[in-house]
PDB file of N, CA and C in Angstrom:
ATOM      1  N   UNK A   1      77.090-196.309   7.453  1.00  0.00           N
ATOM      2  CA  UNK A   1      77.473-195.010   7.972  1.00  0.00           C
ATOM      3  C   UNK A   1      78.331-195.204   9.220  1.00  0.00           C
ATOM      4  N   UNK A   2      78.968-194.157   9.161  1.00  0.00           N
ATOM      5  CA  UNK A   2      79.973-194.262  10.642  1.00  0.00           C
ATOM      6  C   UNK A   2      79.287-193.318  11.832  1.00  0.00           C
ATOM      7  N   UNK A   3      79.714-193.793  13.132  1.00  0.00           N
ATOM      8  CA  UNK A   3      79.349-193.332  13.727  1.00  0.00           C
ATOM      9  C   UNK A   3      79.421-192.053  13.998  1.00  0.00           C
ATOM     10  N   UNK A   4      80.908-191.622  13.549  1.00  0.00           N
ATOM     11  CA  UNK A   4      80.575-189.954  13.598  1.00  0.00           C
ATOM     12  C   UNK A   4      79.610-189.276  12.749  1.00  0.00           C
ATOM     13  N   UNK A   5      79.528-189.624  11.468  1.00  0.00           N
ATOM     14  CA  UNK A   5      78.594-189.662  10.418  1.00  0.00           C
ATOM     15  C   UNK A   5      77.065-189.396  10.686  1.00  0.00           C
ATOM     16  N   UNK A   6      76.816-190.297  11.790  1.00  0.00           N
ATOM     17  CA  UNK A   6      75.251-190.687  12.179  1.00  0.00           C
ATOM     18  C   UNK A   6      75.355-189.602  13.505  1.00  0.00           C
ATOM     19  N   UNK A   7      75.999-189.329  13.870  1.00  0.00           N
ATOM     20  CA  UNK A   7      75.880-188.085  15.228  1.00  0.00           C
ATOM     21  C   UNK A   7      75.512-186.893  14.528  1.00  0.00           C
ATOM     22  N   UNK A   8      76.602-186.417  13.269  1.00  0.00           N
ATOM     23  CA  UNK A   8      76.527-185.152  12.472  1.00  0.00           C
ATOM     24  C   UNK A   8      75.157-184.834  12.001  1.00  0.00           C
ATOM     25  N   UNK A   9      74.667-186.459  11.202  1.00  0.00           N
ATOM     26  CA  UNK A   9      73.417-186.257  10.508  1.00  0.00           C
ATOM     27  C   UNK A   9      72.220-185.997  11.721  1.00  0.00           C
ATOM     28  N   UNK A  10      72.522-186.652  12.713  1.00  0.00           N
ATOM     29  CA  UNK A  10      71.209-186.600  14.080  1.00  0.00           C
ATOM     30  C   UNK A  10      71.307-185.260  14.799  1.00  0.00           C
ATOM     31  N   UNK A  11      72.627-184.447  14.857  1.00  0.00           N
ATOM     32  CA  UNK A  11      72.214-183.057  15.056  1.00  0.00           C
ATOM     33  C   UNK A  11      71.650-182.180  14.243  1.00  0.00           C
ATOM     34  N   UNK A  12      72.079-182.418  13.203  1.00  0.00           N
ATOM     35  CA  UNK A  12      71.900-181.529  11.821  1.00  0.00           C
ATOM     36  C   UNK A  12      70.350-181.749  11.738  1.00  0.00           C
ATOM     37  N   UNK A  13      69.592-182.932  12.446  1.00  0.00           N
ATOM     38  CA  UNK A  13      68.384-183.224  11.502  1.00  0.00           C
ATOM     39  C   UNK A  13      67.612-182.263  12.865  1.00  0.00           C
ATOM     40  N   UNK A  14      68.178-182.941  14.138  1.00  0.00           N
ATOM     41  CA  UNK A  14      67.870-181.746  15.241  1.00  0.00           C
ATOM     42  C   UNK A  14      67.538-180.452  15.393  1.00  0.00           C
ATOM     43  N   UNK A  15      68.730-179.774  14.904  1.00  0.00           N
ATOM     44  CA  UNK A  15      68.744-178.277  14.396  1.00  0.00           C
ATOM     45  C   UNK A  15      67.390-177.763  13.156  1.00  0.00           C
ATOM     46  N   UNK A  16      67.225-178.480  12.156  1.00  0.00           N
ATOM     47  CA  UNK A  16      66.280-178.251  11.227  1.00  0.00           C
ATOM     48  C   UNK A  16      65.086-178.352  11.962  1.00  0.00           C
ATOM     49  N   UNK A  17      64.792-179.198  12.727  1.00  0.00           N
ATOM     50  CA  UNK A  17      63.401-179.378  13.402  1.00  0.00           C
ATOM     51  C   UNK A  17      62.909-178.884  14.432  1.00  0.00           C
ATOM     52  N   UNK A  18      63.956-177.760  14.324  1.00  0.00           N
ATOM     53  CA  UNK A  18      63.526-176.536  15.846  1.00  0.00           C
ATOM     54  C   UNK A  18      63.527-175.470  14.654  1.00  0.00           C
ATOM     55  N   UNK A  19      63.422-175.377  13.691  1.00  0.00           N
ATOM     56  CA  UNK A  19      63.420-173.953  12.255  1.00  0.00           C
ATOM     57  C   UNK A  19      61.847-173.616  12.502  1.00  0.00           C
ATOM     58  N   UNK A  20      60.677-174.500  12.568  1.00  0.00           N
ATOM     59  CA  UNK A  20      59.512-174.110  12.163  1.00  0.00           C
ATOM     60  C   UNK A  20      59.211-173.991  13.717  1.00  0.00           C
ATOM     61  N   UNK A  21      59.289-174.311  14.961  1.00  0.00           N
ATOM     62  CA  UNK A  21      59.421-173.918  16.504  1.00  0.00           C
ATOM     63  C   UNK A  21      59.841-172.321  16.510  1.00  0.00           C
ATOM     64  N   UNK A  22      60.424-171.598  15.579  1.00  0.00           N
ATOM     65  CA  UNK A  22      61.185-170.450  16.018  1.00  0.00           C
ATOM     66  C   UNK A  22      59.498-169.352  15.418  1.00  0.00           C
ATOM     67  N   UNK A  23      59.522-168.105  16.020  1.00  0.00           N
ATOM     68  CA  UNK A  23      58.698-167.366  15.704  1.00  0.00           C
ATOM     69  C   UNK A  23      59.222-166.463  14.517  1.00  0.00           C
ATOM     70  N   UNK A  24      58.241-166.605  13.943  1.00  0.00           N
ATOM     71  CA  UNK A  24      57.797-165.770  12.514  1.00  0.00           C
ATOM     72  C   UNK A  24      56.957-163.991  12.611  1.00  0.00           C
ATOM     73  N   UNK A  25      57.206-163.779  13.661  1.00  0.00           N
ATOM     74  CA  UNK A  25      55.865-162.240  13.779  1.00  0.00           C
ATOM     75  C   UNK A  25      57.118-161.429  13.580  1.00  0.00           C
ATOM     76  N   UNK A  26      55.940-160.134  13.285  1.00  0.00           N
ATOM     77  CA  UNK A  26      57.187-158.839  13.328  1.00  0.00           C
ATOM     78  C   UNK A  26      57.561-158.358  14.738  1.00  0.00           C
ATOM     79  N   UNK A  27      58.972-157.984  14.705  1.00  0.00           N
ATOM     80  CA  UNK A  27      59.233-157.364  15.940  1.00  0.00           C
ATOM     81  C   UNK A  27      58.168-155.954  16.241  1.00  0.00           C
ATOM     82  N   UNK A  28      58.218-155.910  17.824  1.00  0.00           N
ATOM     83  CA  UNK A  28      57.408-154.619  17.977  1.00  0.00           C
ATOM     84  C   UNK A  28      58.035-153.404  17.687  1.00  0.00           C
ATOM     85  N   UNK A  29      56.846-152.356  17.434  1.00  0.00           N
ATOM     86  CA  UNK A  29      57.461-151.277  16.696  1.00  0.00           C
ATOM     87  C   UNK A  29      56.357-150.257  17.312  1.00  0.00           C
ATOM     88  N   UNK A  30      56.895-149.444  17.170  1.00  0.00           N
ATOM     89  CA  UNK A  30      55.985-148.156  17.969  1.00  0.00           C
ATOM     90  C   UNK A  30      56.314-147.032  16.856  1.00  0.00           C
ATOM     91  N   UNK A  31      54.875-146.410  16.596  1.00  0.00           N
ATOM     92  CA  UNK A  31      54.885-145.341  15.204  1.00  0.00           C
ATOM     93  C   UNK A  31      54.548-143.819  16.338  1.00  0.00           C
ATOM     94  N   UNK A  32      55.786-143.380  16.001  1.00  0.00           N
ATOM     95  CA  UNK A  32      56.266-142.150  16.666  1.00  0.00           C
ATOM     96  C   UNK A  32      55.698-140.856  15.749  1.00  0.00           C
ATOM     97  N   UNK A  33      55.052-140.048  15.651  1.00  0.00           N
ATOM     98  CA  UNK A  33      55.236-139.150  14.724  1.00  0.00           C
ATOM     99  C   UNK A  33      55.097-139.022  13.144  1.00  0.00           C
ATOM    100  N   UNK A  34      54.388-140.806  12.773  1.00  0.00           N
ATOM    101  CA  UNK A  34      54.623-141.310  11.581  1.00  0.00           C
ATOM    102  C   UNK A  34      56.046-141.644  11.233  1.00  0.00           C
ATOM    103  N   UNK A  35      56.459-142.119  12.327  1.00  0.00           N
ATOM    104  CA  UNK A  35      57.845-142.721  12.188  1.00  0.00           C
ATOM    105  C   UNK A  35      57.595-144.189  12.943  1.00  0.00           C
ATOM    106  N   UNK A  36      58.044-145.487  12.394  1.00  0.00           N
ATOM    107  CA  UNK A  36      57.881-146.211  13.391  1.00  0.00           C
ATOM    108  C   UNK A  36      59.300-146.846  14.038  1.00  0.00           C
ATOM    109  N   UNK A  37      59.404-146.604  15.148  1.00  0.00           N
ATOM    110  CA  UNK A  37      60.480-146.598  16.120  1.00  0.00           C
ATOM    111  C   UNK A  37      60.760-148.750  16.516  1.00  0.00           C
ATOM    112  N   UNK A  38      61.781-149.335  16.691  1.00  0.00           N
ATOM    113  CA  UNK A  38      61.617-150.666  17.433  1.00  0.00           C
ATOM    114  C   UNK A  38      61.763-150.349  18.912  1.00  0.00           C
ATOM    115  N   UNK A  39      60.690-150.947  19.628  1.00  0.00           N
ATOM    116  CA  UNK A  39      60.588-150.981  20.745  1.00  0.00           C
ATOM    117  C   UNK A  39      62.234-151.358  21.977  1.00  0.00           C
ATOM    118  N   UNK A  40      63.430-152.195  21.158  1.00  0.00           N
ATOM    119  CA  UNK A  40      64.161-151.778  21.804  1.00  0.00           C
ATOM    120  C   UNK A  40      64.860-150.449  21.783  1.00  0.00           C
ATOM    121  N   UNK A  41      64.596-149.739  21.051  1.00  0.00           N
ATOM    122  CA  UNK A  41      65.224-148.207  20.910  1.00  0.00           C
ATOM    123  C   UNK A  41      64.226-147.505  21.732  1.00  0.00           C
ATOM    124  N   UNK A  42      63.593-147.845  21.926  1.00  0.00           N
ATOM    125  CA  UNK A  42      62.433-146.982  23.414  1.00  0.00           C
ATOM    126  C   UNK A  42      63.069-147.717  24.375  1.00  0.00           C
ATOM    127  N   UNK A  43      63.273-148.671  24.909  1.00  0.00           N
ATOM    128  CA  UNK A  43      63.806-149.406  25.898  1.00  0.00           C
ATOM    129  C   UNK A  43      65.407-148.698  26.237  1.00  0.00           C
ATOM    130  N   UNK A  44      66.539-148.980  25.306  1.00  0.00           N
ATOM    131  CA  UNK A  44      67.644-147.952  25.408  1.00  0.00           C
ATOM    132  C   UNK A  44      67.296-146.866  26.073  1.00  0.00           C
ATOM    133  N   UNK A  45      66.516-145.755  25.455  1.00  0.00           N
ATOM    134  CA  UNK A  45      66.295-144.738  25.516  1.00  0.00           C
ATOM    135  C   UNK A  45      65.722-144.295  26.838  1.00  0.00           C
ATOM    136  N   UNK A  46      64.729-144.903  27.002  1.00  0.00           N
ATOM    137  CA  UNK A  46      64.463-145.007  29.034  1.00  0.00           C
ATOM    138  C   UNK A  46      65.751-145.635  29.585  1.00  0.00           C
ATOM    139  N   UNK A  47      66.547-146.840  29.178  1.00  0.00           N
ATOM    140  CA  UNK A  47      67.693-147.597  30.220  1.00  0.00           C
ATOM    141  C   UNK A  47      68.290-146.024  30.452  1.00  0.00           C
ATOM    142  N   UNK A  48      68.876-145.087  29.847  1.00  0.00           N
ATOM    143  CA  UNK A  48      69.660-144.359  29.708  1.00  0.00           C
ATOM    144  C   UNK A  48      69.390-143.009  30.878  1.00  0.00           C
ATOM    145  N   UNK A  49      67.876-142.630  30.783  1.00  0.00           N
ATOM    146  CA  UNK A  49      67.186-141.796  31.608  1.00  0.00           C
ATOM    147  C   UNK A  49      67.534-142.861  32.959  1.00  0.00           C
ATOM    148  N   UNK A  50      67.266-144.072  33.117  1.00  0.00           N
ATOM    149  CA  UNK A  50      67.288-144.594  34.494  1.00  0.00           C
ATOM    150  C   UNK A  50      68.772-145.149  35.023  1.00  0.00           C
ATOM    151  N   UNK A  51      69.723-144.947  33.933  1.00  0.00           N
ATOM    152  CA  UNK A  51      71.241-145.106  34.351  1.00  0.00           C
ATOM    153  C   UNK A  51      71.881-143.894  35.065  1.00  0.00           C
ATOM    154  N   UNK A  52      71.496-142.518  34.061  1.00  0.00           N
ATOM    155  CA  UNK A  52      71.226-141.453  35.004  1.00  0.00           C
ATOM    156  C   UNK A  52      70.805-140.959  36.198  1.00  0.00           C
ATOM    157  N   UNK A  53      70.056-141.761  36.429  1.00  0.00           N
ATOM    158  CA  UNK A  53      69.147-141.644  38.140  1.00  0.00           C
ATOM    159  C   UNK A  53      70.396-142.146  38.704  1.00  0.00           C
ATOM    160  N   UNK A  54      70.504-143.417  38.589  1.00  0.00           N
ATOM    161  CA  UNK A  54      71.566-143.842  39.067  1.00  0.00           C
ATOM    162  C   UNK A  54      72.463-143.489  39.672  1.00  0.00           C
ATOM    163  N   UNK A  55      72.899-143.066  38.382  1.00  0.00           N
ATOM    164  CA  UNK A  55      74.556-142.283  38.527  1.00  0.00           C
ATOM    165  C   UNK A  55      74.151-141.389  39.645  1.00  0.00           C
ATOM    166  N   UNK A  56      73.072-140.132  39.825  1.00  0.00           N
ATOM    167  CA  UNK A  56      72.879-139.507  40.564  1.00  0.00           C
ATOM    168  C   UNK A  56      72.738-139.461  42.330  1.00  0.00           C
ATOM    169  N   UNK A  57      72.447-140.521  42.315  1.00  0.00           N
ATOM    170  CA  UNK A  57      71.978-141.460  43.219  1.00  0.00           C
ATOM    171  C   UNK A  57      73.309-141.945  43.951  1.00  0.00           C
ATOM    172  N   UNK A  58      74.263-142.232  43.425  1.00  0.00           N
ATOM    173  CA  UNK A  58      75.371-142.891  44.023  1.00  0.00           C
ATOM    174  C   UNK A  58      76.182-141.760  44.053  1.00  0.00           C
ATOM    175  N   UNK A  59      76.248-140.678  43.359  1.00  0.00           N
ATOM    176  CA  UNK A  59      76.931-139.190  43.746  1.00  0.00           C
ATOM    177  C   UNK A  59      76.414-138.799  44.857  1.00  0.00           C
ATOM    178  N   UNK A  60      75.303-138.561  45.079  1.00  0.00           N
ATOM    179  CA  UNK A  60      74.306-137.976  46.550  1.00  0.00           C
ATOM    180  C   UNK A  60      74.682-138.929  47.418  1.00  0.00           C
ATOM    181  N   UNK A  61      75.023-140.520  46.915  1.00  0.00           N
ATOM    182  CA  UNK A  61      75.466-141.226  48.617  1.00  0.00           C
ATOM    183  C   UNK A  61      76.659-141.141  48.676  1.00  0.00           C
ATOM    184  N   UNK A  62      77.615-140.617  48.056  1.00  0.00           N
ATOM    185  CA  UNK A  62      79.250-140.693  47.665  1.00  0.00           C
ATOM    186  C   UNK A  62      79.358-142.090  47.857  1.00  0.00           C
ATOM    187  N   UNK A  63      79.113-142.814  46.623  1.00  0.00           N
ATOM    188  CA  UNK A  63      79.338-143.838  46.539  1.00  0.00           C
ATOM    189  C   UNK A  63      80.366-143.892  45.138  1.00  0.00           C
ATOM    190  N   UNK A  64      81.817-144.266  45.660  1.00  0.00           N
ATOM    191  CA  UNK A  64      82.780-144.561  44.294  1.00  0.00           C
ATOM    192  C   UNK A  64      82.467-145.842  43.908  1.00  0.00           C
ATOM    193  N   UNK A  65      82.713-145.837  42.036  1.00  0.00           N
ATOM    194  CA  UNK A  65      82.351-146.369  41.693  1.00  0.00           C
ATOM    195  C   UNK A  65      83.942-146.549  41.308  1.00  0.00           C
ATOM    196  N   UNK A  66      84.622-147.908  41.100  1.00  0.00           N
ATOM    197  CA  UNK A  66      85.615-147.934  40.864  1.00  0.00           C
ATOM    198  C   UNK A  66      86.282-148.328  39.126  1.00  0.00           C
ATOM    199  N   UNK A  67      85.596-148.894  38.137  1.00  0.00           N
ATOM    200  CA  UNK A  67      85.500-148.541  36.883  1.00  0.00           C
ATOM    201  C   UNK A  67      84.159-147.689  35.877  1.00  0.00           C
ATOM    202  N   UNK A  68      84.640-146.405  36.176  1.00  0.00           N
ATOM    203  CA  UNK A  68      83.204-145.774  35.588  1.00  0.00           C
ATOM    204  C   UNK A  68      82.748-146.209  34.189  1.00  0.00           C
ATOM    205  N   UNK A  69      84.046-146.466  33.177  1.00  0.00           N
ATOM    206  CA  UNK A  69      84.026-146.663  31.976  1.00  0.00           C
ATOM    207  C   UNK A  69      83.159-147.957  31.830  1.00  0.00           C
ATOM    208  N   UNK A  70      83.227-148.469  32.564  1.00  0.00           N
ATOM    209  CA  UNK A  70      82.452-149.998  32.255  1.00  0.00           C
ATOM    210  C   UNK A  70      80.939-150.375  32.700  1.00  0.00           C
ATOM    211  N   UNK A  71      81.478-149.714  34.351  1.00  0.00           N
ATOM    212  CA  UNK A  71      80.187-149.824  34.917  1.00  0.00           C
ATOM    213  C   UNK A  71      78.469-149.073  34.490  1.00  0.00           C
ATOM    214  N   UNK A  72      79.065-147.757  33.918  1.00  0.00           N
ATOM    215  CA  UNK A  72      77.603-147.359  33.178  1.00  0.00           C
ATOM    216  C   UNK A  72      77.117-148.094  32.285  1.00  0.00           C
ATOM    217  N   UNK A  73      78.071-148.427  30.866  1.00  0.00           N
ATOM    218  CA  UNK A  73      77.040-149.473  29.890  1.00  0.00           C
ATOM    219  C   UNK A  73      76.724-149.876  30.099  1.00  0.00           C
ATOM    220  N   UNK A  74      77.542-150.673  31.194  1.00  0.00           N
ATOM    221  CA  UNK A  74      77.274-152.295  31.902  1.00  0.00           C
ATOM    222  C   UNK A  74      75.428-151.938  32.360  1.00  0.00           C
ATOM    223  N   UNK A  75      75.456-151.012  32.586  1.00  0.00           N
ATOM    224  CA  UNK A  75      73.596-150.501  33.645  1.00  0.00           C
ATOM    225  C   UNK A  75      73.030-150.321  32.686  1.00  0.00           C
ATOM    226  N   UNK A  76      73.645-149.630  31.817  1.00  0.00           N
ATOM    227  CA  UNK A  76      73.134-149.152  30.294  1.00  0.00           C
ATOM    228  C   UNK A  76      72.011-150.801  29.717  1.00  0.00           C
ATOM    229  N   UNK A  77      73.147-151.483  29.629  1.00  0.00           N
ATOM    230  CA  UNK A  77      72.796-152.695  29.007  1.00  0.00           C
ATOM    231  C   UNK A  77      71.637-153.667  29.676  1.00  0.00           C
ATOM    232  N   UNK A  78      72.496-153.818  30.788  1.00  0.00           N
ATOM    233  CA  UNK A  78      71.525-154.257  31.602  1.00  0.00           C
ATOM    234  C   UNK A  78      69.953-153.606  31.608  1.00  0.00           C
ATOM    235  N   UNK A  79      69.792-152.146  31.601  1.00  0.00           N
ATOM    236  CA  UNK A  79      68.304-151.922  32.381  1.00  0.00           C
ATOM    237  C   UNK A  79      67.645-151.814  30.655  1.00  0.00           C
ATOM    238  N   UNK A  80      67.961-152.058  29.583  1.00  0.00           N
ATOM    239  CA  UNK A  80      67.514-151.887  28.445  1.00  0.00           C
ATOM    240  C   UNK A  80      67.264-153.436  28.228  1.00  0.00           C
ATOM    241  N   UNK A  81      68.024-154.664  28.251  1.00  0.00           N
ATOM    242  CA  UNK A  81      67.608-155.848  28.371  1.00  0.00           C
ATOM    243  C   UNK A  81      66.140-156.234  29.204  1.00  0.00           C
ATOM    244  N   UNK A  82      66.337-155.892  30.746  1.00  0.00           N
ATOM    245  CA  UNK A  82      65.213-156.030  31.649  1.00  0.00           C
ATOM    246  C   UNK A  82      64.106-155.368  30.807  1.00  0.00           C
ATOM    247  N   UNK A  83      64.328-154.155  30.694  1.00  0.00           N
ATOM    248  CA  UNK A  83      63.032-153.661  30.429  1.00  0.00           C
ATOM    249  C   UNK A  83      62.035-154.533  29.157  1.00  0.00           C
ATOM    250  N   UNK A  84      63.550-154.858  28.139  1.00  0.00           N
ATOM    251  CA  UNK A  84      62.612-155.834  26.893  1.00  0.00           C
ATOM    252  C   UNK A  84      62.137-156.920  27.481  1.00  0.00           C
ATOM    253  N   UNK A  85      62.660-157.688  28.203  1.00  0.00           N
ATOM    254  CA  UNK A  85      62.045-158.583  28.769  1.00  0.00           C
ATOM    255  C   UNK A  85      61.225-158.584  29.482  1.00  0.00           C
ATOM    256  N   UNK A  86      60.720-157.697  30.101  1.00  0.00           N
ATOM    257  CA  UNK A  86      59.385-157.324  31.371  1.00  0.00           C
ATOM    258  C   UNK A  86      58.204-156.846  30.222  1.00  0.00           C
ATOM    259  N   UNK A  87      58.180-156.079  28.855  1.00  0.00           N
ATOM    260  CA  UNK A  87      57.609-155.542  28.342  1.00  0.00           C
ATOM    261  C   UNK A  87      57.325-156.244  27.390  1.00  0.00           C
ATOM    262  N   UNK A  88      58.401-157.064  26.195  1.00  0.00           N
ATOM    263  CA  UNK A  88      57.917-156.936  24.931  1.00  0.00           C
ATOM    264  C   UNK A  88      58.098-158.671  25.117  1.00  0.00           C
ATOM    265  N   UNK A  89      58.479-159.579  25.841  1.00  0.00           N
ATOM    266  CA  UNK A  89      58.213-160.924  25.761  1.00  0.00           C
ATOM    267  C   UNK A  89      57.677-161.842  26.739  1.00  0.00           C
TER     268      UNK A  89
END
């Protein structure tokens, strides 16, 4: 075998042997109404209520925000990430 050969096969064998390391459970789910909802769509759904504060918050200090278009998802995204991570892992 060549050496590039033997690198390809030693990652490749790498990669396979982190497959059974990875988790197998169901994602969380929250049953709404007899509906069951994924817990990041509750997470969104509060980021969005608390991007709002926000926004409010920096209007009451007249604070410009100098790309609005970006900067909300950007909070959007952000406080919906945090929250999965403080909550569901």
């Amino acid at each position: 075998m060549t050496a590039t050969r033997l690198r390809i096969t030693a990652a490749c064998g790498i990669v396979f042997l982190t497959f059974p390391c990875t988790s197998c459970s169901r994602a969380p789910s929250f049953d709404i109404l007899g509906s069951f909802f994924p817990a990041w769509l509750l997470c969104l759904a509060a980021s969005v209520v608390v991007t709002l504060a926000v926004r409010w918050l920096l209007l009451r200090l007249h604070i410009a925000i100098a790309y609005p278009v970006l900067t909300y998802p950007s909070l959007t995204a952000l406080f919906t990430l945090a929250a999965w991570l403080m909550f569901f892992r």
